[in-house]
PDB file of N, CA and C in Angstrom:
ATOM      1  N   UNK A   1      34.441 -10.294  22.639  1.00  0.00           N
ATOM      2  CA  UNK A   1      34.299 -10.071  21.208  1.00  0.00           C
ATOM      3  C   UNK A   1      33.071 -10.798  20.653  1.00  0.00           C
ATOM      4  N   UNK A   2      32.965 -12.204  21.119  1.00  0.00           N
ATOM      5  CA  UNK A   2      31.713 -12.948  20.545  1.00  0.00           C
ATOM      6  C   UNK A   2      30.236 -12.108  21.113  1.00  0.00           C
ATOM      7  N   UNK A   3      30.276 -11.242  22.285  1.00  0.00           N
ATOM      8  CA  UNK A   3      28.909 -10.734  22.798  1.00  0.00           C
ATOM      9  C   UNK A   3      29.046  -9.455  22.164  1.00  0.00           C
ATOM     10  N   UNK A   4      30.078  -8.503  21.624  1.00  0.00           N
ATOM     11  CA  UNK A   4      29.832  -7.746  20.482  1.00  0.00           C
ATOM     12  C   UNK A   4      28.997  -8.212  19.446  1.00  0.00           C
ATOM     13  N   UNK A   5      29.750  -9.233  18.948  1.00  0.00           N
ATOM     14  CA  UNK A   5      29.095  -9.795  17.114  1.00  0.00           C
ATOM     15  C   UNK A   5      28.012  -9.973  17.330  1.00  0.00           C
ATOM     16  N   UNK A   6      27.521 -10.759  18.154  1.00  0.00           N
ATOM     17  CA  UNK A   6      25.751 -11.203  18.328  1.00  0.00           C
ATOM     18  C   UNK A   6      24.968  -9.616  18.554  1.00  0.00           C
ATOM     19  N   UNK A   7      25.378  -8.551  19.375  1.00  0.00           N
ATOM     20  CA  UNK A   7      24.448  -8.056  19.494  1.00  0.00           C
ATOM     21  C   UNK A   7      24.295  -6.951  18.215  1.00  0.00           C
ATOM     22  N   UNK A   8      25.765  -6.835  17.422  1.00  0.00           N
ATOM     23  CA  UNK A   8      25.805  -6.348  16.306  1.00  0.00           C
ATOM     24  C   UNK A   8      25.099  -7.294  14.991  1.00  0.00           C
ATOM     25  N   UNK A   9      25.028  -8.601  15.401  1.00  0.00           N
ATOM     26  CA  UNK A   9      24.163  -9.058  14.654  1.00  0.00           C
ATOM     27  C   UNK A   9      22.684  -9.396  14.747  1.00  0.00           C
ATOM     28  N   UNK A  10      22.143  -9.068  16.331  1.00  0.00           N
ATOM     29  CA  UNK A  10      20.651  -8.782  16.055  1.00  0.00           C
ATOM     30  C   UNK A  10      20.375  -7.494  15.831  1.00  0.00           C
ATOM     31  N   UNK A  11      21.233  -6.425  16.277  1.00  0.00           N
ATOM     32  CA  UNK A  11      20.900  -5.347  15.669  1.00  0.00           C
ATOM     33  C   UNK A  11      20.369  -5.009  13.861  1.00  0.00           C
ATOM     34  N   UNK A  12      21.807  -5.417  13.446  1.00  0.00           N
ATOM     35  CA  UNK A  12      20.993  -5.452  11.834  1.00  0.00           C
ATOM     36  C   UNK A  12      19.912  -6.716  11.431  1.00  0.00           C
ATOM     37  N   UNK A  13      19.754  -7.489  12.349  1.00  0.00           N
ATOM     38  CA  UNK A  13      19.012  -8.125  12.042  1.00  0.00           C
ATOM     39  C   UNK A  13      17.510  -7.503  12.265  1.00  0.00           C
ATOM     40  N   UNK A  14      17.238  -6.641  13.084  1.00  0.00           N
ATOM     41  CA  UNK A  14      16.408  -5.759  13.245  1.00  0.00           C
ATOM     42  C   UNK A  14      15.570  -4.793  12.819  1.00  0.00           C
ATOM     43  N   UNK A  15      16.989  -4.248  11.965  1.00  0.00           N
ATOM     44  CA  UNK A  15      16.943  -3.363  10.933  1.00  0.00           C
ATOM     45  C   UNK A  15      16.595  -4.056   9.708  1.00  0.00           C
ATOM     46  N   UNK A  16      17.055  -4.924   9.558  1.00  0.00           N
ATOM     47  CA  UNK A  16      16.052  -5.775   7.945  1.00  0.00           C
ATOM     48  C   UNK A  16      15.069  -5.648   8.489  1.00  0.00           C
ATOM     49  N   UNK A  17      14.551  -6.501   9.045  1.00  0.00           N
ATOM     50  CA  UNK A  17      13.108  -6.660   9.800  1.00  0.00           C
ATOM     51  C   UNK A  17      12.708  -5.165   9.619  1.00  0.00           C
ATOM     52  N   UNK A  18      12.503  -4.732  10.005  1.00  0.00           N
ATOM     53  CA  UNK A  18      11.815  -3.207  10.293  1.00  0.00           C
ATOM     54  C   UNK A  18      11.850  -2.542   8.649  1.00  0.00           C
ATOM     55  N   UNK A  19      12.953  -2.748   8.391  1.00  0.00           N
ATOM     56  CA  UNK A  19      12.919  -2.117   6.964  1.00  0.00           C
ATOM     57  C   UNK A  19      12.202  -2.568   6.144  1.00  0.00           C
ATOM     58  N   UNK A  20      11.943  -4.455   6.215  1.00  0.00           N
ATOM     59  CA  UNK A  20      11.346  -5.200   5.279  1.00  0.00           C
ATOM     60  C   UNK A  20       9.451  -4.653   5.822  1.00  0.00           C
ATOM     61  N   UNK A  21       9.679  -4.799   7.089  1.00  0.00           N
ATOM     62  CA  UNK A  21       7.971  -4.171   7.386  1.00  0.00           C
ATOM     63  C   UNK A  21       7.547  -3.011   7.132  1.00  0.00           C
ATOM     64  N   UNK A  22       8.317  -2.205   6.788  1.00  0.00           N
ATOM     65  CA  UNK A  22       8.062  -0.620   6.557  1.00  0.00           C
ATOM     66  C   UNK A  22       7.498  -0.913   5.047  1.00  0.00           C
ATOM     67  N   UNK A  23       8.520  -1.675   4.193  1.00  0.00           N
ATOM     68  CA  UNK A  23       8.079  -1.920   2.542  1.00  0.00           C
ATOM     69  C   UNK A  23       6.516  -2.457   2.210  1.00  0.00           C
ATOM     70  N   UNK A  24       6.559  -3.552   3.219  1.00  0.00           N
ATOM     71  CA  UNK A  24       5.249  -4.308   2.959  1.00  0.00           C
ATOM     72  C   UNK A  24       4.254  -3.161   3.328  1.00  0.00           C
ATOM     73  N   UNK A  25       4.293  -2.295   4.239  1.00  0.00           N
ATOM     74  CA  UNK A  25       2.916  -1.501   4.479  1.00  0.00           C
ATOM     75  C   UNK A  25       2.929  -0.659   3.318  1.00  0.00           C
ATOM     76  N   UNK A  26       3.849   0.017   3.231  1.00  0.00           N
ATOM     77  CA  UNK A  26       4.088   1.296   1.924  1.00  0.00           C
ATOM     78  C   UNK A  26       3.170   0.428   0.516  1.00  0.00           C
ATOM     79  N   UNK A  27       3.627  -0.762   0.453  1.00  0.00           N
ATOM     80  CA  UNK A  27       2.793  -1.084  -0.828  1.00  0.00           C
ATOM     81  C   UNK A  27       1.497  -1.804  -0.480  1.00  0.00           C
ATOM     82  N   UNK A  28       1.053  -2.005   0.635  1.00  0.00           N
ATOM     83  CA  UNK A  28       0.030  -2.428   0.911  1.00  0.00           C
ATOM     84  C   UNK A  28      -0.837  -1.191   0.777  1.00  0.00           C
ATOM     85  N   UNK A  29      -0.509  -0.061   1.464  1.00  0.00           N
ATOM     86  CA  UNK A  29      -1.461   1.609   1.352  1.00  0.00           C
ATOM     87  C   UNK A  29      -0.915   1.633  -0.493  1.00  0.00           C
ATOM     88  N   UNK A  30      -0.447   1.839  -1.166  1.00  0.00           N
ATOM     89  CA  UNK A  30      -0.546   2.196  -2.789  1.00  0.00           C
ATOM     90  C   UNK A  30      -0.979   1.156  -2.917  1.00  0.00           C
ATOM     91  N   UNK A  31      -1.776  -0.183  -2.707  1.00  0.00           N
ATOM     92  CA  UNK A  31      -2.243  -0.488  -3.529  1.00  0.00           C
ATOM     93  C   UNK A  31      -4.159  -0.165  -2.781  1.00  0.00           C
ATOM     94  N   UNK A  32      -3.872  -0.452  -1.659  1.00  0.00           N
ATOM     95  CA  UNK A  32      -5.439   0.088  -1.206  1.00  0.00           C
ATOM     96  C   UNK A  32      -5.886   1.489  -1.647  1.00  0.00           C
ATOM     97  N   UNK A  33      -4.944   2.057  -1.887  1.00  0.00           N
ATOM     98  CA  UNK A  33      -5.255   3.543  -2.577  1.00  0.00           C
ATOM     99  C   UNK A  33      -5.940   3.469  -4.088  1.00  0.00           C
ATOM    100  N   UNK A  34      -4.806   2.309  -5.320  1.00  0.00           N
ATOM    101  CA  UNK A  34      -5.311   2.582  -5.934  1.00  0.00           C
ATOM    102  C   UNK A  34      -6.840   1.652  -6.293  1.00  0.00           C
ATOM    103  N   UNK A  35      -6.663   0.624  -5.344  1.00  0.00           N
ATOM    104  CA  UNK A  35      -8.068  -0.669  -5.599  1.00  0.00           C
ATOM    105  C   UNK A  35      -9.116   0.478  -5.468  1.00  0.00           C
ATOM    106  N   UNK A  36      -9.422   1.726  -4.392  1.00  0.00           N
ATOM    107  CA  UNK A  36     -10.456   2.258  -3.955  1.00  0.00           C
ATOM    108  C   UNK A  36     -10.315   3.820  -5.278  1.00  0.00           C
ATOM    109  N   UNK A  37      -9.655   3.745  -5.482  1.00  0.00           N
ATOM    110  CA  UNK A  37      -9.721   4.667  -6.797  1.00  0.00           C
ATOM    111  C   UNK A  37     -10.501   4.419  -7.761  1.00  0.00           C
ATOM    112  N   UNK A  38      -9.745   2.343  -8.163  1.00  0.00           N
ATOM    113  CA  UNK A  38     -10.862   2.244  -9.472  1.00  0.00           C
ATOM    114  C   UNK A  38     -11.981   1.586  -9.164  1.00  0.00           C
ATOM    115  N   UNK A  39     -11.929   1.042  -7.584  1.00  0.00           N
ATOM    116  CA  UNK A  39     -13.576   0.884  -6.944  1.00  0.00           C
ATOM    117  C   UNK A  39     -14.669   2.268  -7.211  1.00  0.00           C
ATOM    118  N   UNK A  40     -14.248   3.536  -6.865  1.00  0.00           N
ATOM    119  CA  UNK A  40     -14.734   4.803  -6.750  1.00  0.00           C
ATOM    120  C   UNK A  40     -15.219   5.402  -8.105  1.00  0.00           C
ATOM    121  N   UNK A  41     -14.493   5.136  -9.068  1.00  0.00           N
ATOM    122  CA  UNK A  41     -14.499   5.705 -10.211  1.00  0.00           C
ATOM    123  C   UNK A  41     -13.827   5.070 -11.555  1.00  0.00           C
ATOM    124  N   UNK A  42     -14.618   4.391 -11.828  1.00  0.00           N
ATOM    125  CA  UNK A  42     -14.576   3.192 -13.296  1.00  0.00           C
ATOM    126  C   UNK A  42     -14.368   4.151 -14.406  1.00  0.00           C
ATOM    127  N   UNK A  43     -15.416   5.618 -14.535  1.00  0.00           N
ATOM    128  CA  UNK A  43     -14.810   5.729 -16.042  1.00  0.00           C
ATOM    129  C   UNK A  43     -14.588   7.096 -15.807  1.00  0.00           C
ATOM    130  N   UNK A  44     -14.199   7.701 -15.029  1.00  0.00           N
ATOM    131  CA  UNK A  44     -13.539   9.361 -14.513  1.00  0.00           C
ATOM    132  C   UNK A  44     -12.841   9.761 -15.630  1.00  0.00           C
ATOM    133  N   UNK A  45     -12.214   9.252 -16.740  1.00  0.00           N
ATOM    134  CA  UNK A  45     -11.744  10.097 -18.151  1.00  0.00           C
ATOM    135  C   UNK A  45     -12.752  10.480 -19.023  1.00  0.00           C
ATOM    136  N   UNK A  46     -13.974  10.015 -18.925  1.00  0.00           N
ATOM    137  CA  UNK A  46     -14.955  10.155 -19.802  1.00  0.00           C
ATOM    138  C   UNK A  46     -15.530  11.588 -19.740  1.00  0.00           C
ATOM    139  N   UNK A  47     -15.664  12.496 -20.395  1.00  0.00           N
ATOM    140  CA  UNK A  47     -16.575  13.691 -20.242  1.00  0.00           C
ATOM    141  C   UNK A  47     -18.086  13.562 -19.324  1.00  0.00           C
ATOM    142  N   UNK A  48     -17.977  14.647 -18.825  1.00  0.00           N
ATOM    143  CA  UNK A  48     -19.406  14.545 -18.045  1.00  0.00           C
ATOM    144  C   UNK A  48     -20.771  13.937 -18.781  1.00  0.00           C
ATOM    145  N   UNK A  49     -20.818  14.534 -19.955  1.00  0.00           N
ATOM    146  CA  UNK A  49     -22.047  14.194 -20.571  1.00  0.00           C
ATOM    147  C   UNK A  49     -22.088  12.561 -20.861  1.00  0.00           C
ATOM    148  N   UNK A  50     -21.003  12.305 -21.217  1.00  0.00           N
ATOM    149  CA  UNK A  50     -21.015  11.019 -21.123  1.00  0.00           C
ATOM    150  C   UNK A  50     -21.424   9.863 -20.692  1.00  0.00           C
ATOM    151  N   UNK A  51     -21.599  10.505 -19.531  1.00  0.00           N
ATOM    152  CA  UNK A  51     -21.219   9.096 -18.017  1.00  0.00           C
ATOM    153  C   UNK A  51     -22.835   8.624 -17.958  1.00  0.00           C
ATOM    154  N   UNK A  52     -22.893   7.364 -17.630  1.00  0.00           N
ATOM    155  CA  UNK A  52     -23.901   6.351 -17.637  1.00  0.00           C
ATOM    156  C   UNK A  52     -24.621   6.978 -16.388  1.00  0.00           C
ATOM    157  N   UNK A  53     -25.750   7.333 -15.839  1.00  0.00           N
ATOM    158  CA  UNK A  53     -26.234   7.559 -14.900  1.00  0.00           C
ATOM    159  C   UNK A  53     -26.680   6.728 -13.783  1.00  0.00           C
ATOM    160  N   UNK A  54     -26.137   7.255 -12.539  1.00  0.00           N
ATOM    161  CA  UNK A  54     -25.907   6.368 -11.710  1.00  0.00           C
ATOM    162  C   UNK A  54     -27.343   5.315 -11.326  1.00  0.00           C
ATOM    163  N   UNK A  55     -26.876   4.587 -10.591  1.00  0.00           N
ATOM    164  CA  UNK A  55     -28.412   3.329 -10.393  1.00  0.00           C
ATOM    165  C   UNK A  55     -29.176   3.285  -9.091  1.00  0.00           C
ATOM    166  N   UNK A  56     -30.075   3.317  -9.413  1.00  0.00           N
ATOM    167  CA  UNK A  56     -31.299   3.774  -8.771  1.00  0.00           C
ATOM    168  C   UNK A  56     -31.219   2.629  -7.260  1.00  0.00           C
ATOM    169  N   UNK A  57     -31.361   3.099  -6.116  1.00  0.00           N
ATOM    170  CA  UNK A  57     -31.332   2.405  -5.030  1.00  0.00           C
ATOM    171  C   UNK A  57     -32.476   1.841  -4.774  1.00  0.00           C
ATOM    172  N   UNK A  58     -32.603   0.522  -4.425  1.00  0.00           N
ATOM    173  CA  UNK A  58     -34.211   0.196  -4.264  1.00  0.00           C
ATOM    174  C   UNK A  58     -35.063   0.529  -3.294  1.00  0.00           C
TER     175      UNK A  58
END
């Protein structure tokens, strides 16, 4: 009975683990998604005519 419980208890112990690592990546990609969004594009609501023209490479 005691070599049941242990292996039923690294099992879910496993399963946190894995579950807790699955979370951390999921919000690690939404947030690299959105950092490179507003890296990419600062004022994308603005009308075309609008927009500051881009800067000249030296």
């Amino acid at each position: 009975m005691k070599k049941v419980t242990s292996i039923l208890a690294v099992a879910v112990m496993a399963v946190g683990m894995a579950s807790m690592s699955f979370d951390n990546t999921t919000s690690e990609f939404d947030s690299a998604i959105e950092n490179s969004q507003t890296i990419t594009c600062s004022d994308c609501d603005v009308p075309l005519g609008d927009r500051k023209p881009p800067k000249k490479i030296a």
